[in-house]
PDB file of N, CA and C in Angstrom:
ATOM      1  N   UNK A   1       0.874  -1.167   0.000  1.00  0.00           N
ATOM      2  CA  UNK A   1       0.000   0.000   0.000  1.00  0.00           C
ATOM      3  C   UNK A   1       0.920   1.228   0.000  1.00  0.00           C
ATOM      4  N   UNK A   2       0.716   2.123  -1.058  1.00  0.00           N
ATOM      5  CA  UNK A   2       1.680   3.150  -1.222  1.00  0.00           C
ATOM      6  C   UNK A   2       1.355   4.061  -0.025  1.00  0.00           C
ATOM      7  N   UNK A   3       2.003   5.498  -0.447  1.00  0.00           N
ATOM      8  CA  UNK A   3       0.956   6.809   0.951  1.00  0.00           C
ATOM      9  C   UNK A   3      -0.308   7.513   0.169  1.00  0.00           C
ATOM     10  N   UNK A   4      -0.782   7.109  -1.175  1.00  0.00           N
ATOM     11  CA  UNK A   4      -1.829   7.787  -2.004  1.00  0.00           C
ATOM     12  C   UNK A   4      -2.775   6.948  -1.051  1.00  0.00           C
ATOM     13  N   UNK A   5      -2.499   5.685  -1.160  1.00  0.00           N
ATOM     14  CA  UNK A   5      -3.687   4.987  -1.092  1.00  0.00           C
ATOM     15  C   UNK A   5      -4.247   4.826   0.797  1.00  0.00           C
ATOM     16  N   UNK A   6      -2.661   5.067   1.242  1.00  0.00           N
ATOM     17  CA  UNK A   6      -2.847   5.364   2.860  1.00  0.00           C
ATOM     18  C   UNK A   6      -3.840   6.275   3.327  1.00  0.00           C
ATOM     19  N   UNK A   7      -3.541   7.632   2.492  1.00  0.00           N
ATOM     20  CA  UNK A   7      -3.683   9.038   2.825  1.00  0.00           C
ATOM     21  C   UNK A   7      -5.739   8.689   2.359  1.00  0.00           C
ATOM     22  N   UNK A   8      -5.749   8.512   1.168  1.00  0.00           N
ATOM     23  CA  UNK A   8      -6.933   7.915   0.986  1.00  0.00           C
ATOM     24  C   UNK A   8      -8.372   6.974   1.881  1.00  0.00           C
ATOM     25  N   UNK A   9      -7.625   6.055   2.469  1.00  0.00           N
ATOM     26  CA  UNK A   9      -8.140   5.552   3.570  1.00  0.00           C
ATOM     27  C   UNK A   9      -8.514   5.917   4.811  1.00  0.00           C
ATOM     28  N   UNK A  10      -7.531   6.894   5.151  1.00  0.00           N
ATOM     29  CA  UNK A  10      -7.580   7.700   6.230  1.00  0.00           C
ATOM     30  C   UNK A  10      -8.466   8.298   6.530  1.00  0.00           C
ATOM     31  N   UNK A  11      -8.759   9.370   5.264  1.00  0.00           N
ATOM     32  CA  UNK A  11      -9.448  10.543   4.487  1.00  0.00           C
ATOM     33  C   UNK A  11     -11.364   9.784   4.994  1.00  0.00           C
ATOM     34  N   UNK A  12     -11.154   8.470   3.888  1.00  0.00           N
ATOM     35  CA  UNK A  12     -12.475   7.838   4.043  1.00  0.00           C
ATOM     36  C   UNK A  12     -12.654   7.449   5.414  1.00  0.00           C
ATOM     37  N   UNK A  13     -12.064   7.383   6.545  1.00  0.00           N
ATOM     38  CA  UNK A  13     -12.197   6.885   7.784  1.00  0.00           C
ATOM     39  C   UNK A  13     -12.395   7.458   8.711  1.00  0.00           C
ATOM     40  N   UNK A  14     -11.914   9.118   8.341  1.00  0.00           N
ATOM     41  CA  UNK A  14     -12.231   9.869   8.982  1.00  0.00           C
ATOM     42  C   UNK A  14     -13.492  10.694   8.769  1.00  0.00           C
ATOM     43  N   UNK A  15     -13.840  10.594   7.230  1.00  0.00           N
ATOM     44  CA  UNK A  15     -15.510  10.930   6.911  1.00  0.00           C
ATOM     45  C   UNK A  15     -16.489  10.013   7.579  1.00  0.00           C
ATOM     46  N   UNK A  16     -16.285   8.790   7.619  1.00  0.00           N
ATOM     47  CA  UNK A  16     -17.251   8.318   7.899  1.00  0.00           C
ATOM     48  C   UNK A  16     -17.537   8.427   9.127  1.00  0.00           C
ATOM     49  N   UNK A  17     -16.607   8.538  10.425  1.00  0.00           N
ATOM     50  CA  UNK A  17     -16.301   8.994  11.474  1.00  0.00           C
ATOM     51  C   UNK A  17     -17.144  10.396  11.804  1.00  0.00           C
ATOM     52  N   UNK A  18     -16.850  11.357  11.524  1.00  0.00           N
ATOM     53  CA  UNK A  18     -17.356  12.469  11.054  1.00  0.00           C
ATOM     54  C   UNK A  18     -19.328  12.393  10.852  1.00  0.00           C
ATOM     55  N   UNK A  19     -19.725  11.768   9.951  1.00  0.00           N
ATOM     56  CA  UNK A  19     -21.056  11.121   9.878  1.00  0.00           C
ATOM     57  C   UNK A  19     -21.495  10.987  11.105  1.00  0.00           C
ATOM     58  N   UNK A  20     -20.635   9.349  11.924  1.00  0.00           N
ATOM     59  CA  UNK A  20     -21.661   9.024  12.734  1.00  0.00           C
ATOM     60  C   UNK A  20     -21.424   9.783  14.090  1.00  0.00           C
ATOM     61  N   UNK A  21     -20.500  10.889  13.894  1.00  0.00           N
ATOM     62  CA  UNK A  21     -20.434  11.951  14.984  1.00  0.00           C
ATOM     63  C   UNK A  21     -21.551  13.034  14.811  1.00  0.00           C
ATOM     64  N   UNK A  22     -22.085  13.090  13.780  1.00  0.00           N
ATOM     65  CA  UNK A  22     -22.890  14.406  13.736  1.00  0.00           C
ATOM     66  C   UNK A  22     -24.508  13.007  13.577  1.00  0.00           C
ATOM     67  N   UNK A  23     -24.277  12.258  13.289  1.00  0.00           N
ATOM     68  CA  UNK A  23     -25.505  11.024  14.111  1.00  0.00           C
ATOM     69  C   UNK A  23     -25.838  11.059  15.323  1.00  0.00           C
ATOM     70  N   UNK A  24     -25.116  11.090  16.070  1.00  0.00           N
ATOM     71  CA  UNK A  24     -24.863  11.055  17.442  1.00  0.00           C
ATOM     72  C   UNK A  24     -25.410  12.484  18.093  1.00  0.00           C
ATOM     73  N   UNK A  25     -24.658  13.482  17.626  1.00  0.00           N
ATOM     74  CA  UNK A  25     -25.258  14.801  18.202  1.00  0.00           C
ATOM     75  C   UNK A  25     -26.651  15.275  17.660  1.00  0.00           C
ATOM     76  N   UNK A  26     -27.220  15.068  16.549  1.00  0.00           N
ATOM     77  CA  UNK A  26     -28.218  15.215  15.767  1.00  0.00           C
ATOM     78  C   UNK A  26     -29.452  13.758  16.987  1.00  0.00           C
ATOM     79  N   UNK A  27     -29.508  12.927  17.496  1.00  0.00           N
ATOM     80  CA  UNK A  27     -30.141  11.961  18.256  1.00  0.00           C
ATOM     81  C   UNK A  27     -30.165  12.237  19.620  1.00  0.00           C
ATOM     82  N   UNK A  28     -28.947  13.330  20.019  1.00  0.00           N
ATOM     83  CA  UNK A  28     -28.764  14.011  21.044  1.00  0.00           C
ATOM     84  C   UNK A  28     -29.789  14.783  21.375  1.00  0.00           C
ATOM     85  N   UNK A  29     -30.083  15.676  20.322  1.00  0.00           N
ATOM     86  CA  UNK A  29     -30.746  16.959  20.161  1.00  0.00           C
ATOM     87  C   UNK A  29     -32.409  16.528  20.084  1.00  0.00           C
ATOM     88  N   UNK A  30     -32.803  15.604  19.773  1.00  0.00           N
ATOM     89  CA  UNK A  30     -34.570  14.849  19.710  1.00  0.00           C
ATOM     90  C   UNK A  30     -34.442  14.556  20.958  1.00  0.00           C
ATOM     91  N   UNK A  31     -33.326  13.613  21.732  1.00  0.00           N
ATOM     92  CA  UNK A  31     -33.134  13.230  23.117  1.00  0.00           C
ATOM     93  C   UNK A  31     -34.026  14.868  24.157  1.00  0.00           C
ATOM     94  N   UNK A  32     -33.364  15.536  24.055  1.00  0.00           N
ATOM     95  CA  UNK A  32     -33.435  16.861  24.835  1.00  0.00           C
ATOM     96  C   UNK A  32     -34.563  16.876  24.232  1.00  0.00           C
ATOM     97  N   UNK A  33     -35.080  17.686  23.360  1.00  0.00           N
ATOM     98  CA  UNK A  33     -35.930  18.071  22.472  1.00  0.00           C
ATOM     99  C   UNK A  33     -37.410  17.323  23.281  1.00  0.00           C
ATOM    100  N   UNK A  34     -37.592  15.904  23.174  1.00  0.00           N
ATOM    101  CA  UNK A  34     -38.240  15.160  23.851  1.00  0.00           C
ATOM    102  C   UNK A  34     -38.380  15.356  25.263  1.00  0.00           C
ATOM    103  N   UNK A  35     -37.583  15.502  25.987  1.00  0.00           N
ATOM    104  CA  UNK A  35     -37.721  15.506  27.474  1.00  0.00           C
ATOM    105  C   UNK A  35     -37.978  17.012  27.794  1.00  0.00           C
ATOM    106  N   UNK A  36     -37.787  18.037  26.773  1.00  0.00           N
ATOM    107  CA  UNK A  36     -38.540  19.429  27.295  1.00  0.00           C
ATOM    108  C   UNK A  36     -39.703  19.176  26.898  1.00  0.00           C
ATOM    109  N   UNK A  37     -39.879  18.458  25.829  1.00  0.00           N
ATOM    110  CA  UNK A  37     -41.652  18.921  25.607  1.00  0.00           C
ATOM    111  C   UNK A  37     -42.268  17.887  26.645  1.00  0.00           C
ATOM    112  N   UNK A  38     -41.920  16.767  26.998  1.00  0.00           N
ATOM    113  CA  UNK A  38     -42.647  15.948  28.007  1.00  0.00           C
ATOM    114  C   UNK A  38     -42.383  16.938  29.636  1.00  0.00           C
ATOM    115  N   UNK A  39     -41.478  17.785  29.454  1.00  0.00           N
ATOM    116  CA  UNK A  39     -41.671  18.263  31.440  1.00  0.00           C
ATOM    117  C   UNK A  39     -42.469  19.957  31.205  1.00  0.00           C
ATOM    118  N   UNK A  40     -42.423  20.174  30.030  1.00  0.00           N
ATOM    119  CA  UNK A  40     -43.624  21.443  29.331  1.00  0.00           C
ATOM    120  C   UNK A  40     -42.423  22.592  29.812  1.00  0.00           C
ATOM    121  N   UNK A  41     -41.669  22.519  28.725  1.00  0.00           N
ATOM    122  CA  UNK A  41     -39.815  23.402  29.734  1.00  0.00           C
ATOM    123  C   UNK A  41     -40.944  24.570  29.233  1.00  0.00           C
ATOM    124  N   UNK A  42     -40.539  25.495  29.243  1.00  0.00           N
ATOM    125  CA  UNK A  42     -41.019  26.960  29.017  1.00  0.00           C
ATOM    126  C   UNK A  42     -39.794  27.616  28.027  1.00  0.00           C
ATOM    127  N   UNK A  43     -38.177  27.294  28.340  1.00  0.00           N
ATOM    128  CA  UNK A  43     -37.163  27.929  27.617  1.00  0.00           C
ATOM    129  C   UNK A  43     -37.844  27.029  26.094  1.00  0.00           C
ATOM    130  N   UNK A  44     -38.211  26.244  25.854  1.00  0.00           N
ATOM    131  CA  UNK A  44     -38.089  25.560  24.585  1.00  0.00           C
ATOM    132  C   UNK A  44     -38.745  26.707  23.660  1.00  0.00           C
ATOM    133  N   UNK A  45     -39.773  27.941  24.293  1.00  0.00           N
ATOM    134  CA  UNK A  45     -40.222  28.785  23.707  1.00  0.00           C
ATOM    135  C   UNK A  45     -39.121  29.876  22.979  1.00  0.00           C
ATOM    136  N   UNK A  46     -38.002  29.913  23.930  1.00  0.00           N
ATOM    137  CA  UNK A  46     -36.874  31.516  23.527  1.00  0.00           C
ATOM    138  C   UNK A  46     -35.330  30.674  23.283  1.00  0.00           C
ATOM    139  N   UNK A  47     -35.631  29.295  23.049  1.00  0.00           N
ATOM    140  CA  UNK A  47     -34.112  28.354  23.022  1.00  0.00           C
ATOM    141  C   UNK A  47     -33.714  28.655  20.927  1.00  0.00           C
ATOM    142  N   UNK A  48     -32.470  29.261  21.410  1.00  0.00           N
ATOM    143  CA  UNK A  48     -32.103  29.131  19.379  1.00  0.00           C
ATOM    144  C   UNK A  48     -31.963  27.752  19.170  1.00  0.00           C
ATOM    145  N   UNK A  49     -32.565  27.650  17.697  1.00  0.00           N
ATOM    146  CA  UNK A  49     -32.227  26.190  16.993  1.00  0.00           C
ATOM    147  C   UNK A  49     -33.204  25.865  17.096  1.00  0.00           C
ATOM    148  N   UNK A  50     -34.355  26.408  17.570  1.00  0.00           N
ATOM    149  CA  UNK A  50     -35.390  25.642  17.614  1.00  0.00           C
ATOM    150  C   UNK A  50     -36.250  26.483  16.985  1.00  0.00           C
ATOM    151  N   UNK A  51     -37.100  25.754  15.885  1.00  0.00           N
ATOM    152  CA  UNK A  51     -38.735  26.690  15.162  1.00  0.00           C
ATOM    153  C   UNK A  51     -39.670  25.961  15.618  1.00  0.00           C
ATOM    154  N   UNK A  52     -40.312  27.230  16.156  1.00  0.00           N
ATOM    155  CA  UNK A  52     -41.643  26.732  16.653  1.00  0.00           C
ATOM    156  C   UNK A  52     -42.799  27.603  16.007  1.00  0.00           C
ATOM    157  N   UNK A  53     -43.246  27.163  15.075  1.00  0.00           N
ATOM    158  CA  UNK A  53     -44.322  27.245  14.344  1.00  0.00           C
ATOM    159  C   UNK A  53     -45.459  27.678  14.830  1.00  0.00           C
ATOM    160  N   UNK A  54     -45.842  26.240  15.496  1.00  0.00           N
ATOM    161  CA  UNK A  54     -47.694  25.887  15.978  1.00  0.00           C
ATOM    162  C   UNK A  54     -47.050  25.506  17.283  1.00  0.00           C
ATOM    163  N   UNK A  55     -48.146  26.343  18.332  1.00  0.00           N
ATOM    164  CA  UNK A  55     -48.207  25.617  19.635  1.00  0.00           C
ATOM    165  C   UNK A  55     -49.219  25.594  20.139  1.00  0.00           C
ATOM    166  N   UNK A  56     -49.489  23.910  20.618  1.00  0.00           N
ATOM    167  CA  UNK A  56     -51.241  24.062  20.625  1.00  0.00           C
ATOM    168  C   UNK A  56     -51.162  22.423  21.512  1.00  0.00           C
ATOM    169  N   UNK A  57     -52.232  22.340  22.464  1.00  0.00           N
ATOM    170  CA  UNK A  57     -52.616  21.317  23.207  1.00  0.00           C
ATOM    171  C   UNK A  57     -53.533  20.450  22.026  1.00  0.00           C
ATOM    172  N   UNK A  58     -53.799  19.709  21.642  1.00  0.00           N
ATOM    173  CA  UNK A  58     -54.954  18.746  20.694  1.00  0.00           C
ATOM    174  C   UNK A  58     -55.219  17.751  21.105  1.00  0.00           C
ATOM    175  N   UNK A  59     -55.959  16.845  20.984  1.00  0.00           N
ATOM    176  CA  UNK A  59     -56.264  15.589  21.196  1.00  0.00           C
ATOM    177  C   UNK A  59     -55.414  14.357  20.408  1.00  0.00           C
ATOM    178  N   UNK A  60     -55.501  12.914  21.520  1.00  0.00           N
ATOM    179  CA  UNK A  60     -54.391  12.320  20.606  1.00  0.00           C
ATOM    180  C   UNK A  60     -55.693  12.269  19.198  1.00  0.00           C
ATOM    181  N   UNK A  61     -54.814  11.625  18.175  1.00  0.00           N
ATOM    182  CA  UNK A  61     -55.709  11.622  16.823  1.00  0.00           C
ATOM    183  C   UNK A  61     -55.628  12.572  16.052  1.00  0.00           C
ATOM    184  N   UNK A  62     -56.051  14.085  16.379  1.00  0.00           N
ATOM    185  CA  UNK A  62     -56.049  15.289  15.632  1.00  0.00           C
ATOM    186  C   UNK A  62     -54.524  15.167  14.500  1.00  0.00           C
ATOM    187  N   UNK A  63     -55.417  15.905  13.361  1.00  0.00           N
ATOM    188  CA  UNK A  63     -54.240  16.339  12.463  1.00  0.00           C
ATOM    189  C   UNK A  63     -53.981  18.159  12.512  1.00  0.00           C
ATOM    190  N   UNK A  64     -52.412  18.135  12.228  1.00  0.00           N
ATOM    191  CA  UNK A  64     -52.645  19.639  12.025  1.00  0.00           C
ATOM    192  C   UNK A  64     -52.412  20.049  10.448  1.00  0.00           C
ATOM    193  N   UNK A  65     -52.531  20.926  10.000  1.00  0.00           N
ATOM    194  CA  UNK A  65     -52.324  21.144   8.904  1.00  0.00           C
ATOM    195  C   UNK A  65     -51.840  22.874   8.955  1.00  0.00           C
ATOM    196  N   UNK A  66     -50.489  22.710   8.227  1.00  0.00           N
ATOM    197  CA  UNK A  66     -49.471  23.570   8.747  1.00  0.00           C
ATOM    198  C   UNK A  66     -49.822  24.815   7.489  1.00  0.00           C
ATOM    199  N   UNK A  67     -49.672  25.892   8.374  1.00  0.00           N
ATOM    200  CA  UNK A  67     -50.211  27.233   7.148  1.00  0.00           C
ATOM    201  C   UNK A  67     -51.371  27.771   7.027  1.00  0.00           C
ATOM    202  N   UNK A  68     -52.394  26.680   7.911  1.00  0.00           N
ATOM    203  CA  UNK A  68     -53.923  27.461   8.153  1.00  0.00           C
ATOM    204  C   UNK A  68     -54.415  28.247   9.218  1.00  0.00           C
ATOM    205  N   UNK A  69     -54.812  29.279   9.111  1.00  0.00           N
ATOM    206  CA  UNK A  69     -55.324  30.363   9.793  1.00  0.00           C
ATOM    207  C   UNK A  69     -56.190  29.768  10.881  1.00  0.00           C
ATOM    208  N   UNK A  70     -55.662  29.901  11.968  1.00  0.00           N
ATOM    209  CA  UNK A  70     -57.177  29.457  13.489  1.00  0.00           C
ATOM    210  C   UNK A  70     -57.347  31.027  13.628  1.00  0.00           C
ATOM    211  N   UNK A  71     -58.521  30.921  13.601  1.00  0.00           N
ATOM    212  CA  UNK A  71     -59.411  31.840  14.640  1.00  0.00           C
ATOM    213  C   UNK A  71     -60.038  31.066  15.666  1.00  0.00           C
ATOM    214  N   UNK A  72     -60.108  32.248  16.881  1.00  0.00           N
ATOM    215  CA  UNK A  72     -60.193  31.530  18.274  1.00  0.00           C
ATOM    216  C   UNK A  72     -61.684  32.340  18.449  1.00  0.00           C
ATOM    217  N   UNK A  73     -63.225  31.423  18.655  1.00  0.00           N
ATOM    218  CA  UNK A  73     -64.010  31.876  18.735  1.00  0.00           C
ATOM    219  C   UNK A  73     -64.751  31.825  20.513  1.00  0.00           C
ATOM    220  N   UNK A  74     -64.964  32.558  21.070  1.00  0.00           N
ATOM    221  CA  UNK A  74     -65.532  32.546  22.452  1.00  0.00           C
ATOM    222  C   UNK A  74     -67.258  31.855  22.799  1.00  0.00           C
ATOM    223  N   UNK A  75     -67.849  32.230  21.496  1.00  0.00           N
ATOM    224  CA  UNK A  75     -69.155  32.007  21.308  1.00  0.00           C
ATOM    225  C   UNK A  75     -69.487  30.753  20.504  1.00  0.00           C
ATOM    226  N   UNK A  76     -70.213  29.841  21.506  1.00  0.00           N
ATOM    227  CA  UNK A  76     -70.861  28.796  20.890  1.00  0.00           C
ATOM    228  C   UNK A  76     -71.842  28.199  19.754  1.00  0.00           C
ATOM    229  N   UNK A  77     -71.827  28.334  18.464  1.00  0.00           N
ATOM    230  CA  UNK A  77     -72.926  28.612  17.713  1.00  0.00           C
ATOM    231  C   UNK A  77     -73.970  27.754  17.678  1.00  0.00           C
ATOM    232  N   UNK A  78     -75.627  27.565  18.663  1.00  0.00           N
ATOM    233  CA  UNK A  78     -76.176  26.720  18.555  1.00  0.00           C
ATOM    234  C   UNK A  78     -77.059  26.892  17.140  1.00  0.00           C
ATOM    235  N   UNK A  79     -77.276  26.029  16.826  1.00  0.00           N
ATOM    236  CA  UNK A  79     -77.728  25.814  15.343  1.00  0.00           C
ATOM    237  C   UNK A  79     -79.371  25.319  15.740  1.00  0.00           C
ATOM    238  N   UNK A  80     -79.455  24.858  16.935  1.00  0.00           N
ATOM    239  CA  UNK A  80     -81.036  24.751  17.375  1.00  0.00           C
ATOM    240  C   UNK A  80     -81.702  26.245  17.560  1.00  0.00           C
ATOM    241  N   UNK A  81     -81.043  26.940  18.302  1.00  0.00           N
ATOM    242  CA  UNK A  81     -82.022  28.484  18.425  1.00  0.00           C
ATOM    243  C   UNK A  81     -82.189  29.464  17.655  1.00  0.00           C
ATOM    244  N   UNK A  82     -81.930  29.022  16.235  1.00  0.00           N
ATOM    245  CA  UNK A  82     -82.170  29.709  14.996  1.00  0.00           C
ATOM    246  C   UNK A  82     -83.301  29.646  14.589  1.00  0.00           C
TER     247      UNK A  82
END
């Protein structure tokens, strides 16, 4: 094995290395990520790196659908006292 093919190997050994290091910190980050939203952190609101879009209590089941306008109505509309 010459030093092209050394230097080469290395190169690839240390990429792949590299990968499952940013695997690792990237599984890190859902780790945390997970355990603030299960203890209801409050920083997860003003923490950088994090987008928070939609924040909303729902039922299990519910879908959300990202980009639609809620309006929040106070008044009940009965459809019988019409």
């Amino acid at each position: 094995m010459d030093s092209a093919q050394l230097f080469g190997w290395i190169l690839a050994i240390g990429f792949i290395g590299i990968f499952f290091l940013g695997l690792l910190w990237l599984r890190g980050r859902v780790i945390r990520l997970d355990k603030m939203l299960e203890n209801g952190d409050l920083e997860l609101l003003e923490k950088t790196g994090i987008k928070t879009e939609v924040l909303n209590h729902a039922p299990n089941g519910s879908q959300i659908l990202p980009y639609t306008p809620y309006v929040a109505i106070d008044v009940v509309n009965d459809e019988k006292s019409l």
